[in-house]
Protein backbone atom coordinates (compact mmCIF):
# COMPACT_ATOMS: atom_id res chain seq x y z
CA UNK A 1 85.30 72.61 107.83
CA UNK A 2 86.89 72.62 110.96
CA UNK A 3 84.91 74.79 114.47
CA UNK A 4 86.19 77.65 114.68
CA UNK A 5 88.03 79.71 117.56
CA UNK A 6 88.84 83.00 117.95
CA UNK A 7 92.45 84.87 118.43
CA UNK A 8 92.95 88.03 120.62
CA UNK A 9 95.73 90.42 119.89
CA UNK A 10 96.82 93.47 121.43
CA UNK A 11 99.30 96.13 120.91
CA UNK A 12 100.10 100.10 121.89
CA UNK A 13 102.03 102.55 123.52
CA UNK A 14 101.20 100.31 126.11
CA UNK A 15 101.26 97.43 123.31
CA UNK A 16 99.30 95.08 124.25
CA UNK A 17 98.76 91.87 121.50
CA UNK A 18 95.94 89.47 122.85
CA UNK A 19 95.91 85.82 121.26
CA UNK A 20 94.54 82.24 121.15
CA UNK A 21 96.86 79.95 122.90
CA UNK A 22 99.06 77.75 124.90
CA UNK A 23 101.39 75.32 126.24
CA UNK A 24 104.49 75.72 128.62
CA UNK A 25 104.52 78.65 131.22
CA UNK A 26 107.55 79.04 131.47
CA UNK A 27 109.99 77.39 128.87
CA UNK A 28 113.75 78.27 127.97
CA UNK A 29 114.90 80.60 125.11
CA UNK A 30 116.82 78.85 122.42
CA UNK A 31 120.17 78.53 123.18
CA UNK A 32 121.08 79.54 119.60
CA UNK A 33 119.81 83.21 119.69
CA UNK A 34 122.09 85.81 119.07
CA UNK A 35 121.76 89.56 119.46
CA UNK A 36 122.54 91.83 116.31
CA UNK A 37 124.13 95.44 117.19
CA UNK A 38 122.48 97.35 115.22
CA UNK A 39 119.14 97.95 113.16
CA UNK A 40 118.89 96.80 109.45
CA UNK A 41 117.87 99.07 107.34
CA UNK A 42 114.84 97.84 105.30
CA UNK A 43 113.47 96.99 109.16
CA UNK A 44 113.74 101.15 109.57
CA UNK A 45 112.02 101.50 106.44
CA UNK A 46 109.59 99.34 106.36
CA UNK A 47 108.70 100.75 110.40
CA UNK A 48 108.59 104.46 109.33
CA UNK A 49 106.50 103.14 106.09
CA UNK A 50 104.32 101.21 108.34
CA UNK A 51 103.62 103.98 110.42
CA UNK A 52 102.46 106.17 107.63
CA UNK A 53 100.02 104.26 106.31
CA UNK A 54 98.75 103.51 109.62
CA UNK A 55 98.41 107.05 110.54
CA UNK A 56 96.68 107.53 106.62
CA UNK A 57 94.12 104.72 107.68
CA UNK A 58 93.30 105.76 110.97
CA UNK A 59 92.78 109.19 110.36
CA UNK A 60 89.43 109.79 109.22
CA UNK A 61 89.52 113.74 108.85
CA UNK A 62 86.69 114.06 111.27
CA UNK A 63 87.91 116.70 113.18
CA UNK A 64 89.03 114.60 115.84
CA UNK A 65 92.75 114.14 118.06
CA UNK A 66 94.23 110.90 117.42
CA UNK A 67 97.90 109.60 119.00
CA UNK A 68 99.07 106.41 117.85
CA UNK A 69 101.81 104.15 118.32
CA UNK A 70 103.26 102.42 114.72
CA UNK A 71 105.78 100.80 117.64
CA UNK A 72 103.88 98.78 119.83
CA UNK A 73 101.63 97.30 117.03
CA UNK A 74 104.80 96.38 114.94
CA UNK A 75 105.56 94.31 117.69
CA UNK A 76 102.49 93.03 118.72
CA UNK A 77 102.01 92.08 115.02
CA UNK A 78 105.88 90.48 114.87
CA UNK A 79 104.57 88.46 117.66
CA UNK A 80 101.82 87.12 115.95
CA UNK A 81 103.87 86.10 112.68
CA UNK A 82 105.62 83.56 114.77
CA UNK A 83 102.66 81.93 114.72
CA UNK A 84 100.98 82.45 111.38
CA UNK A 85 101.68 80.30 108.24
CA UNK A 86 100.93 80.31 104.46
CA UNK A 87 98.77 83.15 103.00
CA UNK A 88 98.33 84.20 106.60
CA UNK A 89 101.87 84.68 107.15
CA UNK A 90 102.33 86.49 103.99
CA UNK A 91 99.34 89.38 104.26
CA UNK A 92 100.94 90.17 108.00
CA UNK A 93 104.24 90.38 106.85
CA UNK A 94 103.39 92.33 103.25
CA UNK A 95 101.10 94.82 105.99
CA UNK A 96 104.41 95.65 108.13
CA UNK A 97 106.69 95.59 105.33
CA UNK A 98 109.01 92.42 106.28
CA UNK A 99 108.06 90.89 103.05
CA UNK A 100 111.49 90.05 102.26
CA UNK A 101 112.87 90.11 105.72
CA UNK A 102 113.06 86.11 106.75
CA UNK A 103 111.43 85.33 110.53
CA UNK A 104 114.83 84.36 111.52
CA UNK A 105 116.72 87.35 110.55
CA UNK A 106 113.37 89.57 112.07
CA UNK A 107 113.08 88.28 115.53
CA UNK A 108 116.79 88.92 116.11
CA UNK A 109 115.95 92.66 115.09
CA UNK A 110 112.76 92.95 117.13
CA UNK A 111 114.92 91.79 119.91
CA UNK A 112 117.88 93.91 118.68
CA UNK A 113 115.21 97.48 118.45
CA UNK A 114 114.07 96.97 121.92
CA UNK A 115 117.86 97.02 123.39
CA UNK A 116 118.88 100.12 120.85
CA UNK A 117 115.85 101.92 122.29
CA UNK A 118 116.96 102.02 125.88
CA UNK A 119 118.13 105.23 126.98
CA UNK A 120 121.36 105.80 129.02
CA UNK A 121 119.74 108.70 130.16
CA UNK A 122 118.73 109.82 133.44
CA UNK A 123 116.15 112.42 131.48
CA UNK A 124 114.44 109.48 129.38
CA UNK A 125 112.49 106.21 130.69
CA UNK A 126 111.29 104.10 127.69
CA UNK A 127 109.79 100.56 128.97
CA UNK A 128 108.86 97.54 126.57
CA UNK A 129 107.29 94.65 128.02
CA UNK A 130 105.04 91.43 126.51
CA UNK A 131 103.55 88.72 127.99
CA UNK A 132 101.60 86.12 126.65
CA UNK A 133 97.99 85.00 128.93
CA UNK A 134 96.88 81.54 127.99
CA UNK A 135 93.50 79.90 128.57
CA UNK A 136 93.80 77.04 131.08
CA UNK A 137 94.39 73.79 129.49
CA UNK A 138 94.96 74.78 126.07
CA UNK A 139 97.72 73.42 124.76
CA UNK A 140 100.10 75.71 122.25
CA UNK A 141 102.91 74.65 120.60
CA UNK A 142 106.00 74.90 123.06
CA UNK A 143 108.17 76.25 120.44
CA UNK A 144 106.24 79.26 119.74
CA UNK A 145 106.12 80.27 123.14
CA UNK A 146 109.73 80.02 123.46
CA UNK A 147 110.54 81.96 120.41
CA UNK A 148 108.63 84.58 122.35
CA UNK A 149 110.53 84.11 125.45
CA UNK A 150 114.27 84.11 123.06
CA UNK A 151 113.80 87.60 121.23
CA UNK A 152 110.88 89.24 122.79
CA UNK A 153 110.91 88.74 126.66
CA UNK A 154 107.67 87.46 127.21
CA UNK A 155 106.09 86.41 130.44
CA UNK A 156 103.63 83.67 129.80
CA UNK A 157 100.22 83.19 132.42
CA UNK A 158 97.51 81.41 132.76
CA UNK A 159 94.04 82.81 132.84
CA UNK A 160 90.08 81.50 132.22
CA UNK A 161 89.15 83.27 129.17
CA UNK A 162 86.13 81.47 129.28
CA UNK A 163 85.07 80.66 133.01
CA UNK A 164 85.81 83.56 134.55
CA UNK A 165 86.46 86.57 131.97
CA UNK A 166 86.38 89.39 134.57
CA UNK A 167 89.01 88.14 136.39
CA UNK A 168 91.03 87.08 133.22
CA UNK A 169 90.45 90.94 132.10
CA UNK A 170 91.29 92.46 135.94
CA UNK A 171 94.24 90.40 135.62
CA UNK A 172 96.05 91.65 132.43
CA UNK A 173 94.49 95.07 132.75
CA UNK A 174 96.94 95.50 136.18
CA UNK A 175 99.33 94.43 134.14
CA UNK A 176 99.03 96.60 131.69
CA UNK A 177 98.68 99.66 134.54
CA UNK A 178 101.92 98.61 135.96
CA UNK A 179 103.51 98.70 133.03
CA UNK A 180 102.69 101.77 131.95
CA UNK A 181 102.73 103.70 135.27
CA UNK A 182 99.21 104.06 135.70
CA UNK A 183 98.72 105.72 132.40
CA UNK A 184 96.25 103.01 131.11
CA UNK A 185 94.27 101.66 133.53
CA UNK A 186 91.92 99.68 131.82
CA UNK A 187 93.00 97.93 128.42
CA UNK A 188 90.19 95.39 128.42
CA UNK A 189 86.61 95.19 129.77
CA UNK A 190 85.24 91.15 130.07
CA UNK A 191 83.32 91.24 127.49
CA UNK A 192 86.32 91.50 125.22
CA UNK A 193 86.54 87.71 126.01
CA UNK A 194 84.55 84.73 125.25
CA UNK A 195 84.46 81.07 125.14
CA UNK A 196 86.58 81.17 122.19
CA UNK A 197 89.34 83.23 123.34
CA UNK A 198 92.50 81.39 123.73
CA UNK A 199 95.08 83.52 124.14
CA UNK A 200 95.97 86.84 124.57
CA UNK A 201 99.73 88.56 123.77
CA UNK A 202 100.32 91.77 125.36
CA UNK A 203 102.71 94.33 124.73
CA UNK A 204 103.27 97.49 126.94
CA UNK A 205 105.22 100.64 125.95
CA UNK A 206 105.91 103.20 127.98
CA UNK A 207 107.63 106.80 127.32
CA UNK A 208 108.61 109.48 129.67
CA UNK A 209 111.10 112.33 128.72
CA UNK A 210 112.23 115.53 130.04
CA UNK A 211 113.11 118.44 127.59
CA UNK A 212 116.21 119.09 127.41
CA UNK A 213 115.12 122.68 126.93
CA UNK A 214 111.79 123.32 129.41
CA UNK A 215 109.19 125.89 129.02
CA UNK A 216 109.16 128.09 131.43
CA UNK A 217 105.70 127.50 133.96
CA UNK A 218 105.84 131.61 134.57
CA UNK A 219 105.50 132.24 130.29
CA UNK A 220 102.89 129.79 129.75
CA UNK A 221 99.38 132.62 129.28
CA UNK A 222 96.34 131.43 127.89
CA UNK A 223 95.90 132.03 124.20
CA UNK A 224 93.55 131.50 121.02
CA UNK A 225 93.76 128.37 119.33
CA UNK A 226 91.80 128.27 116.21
CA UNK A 227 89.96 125.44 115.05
CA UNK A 228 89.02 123.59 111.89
CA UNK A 229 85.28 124.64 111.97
CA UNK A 230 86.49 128.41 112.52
CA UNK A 231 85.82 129.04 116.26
CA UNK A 232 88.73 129.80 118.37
CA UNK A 233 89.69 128.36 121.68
CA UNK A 234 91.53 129.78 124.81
CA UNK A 235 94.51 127.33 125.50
CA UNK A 236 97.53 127.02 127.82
CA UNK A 237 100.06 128.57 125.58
CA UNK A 238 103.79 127.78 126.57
CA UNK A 239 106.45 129.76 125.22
CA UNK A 240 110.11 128.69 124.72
CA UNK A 241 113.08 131.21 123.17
CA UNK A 242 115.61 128.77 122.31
CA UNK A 243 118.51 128.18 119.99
CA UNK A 244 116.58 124.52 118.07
CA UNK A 245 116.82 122.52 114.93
CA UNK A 246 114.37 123.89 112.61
CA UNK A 247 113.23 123.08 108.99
CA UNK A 248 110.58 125.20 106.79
CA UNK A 249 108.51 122.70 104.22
CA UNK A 250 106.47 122.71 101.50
CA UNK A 251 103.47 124.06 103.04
CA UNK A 252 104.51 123.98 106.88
CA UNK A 253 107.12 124.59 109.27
CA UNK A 254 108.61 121.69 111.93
CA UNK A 255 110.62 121.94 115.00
CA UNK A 256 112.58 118.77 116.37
CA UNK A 257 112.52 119.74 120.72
CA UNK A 258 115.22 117.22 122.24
CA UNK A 259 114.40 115.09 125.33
CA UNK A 260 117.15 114.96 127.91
CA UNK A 261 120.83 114.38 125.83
CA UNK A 262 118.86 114.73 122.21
CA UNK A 263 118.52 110.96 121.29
CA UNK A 264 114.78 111.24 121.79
CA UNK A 265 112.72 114.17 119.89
CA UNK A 266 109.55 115.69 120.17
CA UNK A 267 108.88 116.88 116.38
CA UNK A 268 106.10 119.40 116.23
CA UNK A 269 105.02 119.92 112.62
CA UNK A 270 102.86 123.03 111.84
CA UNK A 271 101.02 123.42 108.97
CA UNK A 272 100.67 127.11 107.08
CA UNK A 273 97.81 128.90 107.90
CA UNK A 274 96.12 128.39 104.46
CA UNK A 275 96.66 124.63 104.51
CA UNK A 276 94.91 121.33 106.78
CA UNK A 277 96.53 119.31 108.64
CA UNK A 278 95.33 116.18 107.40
CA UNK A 279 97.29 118.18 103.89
CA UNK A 280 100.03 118.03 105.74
CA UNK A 281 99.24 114.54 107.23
CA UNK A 282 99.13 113.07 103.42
CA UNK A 283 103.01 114.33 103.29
CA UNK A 284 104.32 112.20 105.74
CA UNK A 285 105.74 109.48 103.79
CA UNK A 286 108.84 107.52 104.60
CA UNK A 287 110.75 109.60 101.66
CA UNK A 288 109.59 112.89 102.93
CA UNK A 289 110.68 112.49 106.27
CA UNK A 290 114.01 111.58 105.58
CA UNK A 291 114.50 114.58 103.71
CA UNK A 292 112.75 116.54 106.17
CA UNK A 293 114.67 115.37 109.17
CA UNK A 294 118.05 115.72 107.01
CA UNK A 295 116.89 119.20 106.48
CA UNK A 296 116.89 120.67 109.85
CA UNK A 297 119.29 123.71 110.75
CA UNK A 298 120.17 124.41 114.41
CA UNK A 299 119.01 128.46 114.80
CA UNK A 300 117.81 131.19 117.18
CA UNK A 301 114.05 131.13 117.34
CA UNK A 302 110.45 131.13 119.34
CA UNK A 303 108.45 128.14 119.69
CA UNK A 304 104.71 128.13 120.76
CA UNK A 305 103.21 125.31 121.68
CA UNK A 306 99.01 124.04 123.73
CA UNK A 307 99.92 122.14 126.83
CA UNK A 308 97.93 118.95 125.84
CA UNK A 309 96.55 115.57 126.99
CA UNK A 310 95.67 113.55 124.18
CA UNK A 311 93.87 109.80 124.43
CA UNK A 312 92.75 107.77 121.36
CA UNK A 313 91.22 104.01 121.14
CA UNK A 314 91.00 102.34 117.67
CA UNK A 315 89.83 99.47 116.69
CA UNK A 316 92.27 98.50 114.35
CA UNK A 317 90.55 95.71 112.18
CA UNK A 318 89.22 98.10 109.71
CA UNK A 319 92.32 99.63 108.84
CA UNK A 320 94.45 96.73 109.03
CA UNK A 321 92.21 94.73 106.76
CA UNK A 322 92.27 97.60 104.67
CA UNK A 323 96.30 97.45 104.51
CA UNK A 324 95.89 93.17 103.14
CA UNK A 325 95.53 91.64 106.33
CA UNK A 326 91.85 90.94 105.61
CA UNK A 327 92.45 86.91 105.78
CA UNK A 328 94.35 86.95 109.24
CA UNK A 329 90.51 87.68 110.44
CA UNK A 330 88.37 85.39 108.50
CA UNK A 331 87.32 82.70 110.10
CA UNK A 332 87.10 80.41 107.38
CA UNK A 333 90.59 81.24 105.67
CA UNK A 334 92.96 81.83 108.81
CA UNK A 335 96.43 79.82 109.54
CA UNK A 336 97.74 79.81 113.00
CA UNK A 337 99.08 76.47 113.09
CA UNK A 338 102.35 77.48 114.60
CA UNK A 339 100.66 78.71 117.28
CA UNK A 340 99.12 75.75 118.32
CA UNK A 341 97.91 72.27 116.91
CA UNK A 342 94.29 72.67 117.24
CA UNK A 343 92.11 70.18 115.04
CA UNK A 344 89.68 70.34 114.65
CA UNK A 345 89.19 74.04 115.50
CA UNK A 346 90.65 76.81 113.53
CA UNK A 347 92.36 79.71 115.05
CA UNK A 348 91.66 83.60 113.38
CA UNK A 349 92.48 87.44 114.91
CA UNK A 350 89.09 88.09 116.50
CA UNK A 351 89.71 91.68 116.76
CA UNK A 352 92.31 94.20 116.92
CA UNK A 353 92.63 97.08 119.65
CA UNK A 354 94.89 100.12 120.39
CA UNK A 355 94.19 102.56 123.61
CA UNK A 356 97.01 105.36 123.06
CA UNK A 357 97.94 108.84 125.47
CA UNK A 358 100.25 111.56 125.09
CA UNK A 359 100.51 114.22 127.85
CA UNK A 360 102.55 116.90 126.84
CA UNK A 361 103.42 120.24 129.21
CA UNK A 362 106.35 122.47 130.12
CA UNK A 363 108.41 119.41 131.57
CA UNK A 364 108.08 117.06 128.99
CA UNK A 365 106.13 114.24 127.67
CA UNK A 366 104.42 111.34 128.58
CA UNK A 367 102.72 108.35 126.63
CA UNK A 368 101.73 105.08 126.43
CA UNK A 369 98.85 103.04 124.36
CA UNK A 370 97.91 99.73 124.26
CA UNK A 371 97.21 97.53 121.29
CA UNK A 372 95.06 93.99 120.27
CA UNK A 373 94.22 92.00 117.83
CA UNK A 374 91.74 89.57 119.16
CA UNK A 375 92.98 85.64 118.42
CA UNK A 376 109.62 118.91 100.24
CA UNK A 377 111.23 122.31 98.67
CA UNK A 378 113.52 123.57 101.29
CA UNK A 379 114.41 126.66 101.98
CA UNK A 380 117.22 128.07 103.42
CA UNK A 381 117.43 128.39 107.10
CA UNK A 382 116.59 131.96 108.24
CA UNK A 383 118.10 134.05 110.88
CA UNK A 384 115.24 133.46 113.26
CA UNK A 385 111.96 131.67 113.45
CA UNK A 386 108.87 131.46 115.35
CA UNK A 387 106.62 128.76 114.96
CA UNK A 388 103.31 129.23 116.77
CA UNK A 389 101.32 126.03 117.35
CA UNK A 390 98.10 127.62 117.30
CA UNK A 391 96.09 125.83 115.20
CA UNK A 392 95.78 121.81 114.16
CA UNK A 393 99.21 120.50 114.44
CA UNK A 394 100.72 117.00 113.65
CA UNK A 395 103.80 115.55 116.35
CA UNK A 396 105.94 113.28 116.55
CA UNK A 397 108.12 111.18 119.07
CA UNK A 398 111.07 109.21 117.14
CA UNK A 399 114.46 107.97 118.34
CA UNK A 400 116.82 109.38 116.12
CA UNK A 401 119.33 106.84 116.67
CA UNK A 402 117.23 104.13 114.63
CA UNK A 403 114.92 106.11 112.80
CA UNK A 404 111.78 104.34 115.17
CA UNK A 405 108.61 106.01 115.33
CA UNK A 406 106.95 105.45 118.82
CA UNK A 407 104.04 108.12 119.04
CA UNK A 408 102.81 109.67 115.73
CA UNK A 409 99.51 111.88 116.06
CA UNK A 410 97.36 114.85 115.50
CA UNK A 411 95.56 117.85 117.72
CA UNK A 412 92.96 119.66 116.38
CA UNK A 413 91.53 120.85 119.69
CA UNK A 414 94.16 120.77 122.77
């Protein structure tokens, strides 16, 4: 059996995908890739599926917030597939739903998403980066890192992994801050890193929007906000009286709130006072939220809604082991071969990290997240509605464009 060496992936809102290896820093994109124009759509559905089970897996009904970016990890995980072969290749690919999507029709469409999800907007920033950090002298195979370069952008750069870890983590955690406008500040502490580590593939996502329809500062009182364990909880309460789309569900009530000319929503989904979120959690499947977004009727009505900051960190292993991706982390079973040559070591996903935030007020929004893998009945619309956000909520921030998912998460206590 060959030694083995570790892989370091990281994705988020700031996505951030850390892995073993390296070659060429800076090599030129294949002169035969071509941009598509528009999104295919098993790549939607297999994003909005992916993001459902995701959210299913990482919430554990503890009682806790949690924000989460399907996004960033779909591409920190498209990433790694470039480099992944065999039974390795086909667990990733079966977790993210590209089963039957070919590598040369997906990297097109990775690279295809992240042009389709720039705003022309002066009310909207979204920014996508990647790079790629490579332990000095190892030696990855030149045509993975310019398949990265081709469809996904990414800025390869040498760091120590081994010799000098706090200045390999200081390095690609300002990275990571710039990226994200200071949001995340610190994606990776040294000991993340070891004398294994190889590589590491970040990618950063960044989200700033501005309602299109702010609450007013002046109508924002404090107000009860009653929690799961049956206390209550004085909270900034903002109030907006607004003509918005609206849809009443089996068991809850959403509102989509537009960002800047409407491309970008904010949908805040409410369960009924007799029912959980994490009920209303289990709903959200790829089917459902088709019909629900479908559903929604433009009408007169009140919406209040916490001001909230919301930060989550997962370690990401569990759940996407639990998903089939079990192998990409064993040791012993592993197949990165297309990322690099390495007899007679053996290259595996050490770990797998997201850091997410979501700052909501009366403005608008703001998020980013960083992720890793170490190497319906419907009713008919009434007149009026009010939907008071005054107890656990679920939300949602989607381009409706392409159908994409970029924040997904829960409040229970603003």
């Amino acid at each position: 059996m060959r030694p083995m060496r570790s892989l370091t992936v990281l994705g988020g809102l700031a996505a951030v995908l850390l892995c073993s290896c390296g070659g060429d820093a800076s090599p030129k994109p294949p002169e035969e890739a071509t941009q598509p124009v528009q999104l295919r759509a098993d790549v939607q559905s297999a994003n909005l599926q992916f993001a459902a089970r995701m959210l299913n897996q990482l919430d554990s009904e503890s009682g806790a917030n949690l924000c989460f970016s399907p996004l960033s990890l779909s591409i920190a995980l498209s990433m790694t597939l470039n480099g992944a072969e065999g039974e390795t290749y086909d667990a990733i690919a079966q977790t993210l739903g590209y089963e039957k999507i070919p590598l040369n029709a997906l990297n097109p469409q990775m690279r295809a998403l992240n042009q389709l999800l720039k705003p022309s907007d002066p009310e909207v920033v979204i920014h996508l980066a990647n790079s790629l950090w490579i332990q000095h002298g190892f030696e990855s195979n030149p045509e993975f890192v310019r398949t990265l370069l081709a469809f996904y952008e990414t800025r390869t750069e040498p760091v120590d992994f081994s010799g000098d870890p706090e200045a390999a983590a200081e390095q690609i955690n300002r990275w990571v801050k710039r990226q994200t406008q200071g949001l995340i500040e610190k994606l990776f502490a040294a000991s993340e890193f070891n004398a294994q580590t190889r590589l590491a593939l970040v990618n950063a996502l960044y989200f700033e929007g501005n309602w299109q329809f702010p609450f007013n500062k002046d109508a924002t009182q404090e107000a009860p906000f009653y929690l799961e364990n049956g206390k209550t909880k004085p909270v900034p309460m903002m109030f907006l009286a607004q003509k918005l789309p609206y849809y009443r569900g089996e068991g809850f009530a959403a509102v989509a709130l537009p960002y800047g000319k409407g491309d970008y929503r904010f949908y805040l989904l409410v369960p009924d006072k007799e029912r959980s979120v994490a009920a209303l959690r289990k709903q959200f499947t790829p089917e459902n939220w088709a019909q629900w977004t479908a559903g929604f009727r433009t009408i007169e009505g009140v919406v209040r809604l916490p001001r909230f900051k919301v930060e989550s960190t997962h370690d990401l292993k569990p759940p996407l082991s639990a998903l089939g991706m079990e192998i990409a982390f064993d040791p012993s079973r592993a197949d990165f071969h297309r990322i690099a040559e390495v007899a007679p070591e053996r290259l595996y996903l050490q770990k797998a990290i997201q850091k997410a935030i979501v700052e909501v007020d009366e403005s608008g929004t703001k998020a980013a997240a960083a992720t890793g893998i170490t190497v319906g009945v419907t009713s008919a619309p009434m007149e009026r509605f009010e939907l008071v956000a005054d107890r656990p909520f679920m939300f949602v921030i989607a381009h409706q464009p392409t159908g994409t998912v970029l924040f997904v998460g829960i409040v229970r206590e603003p």
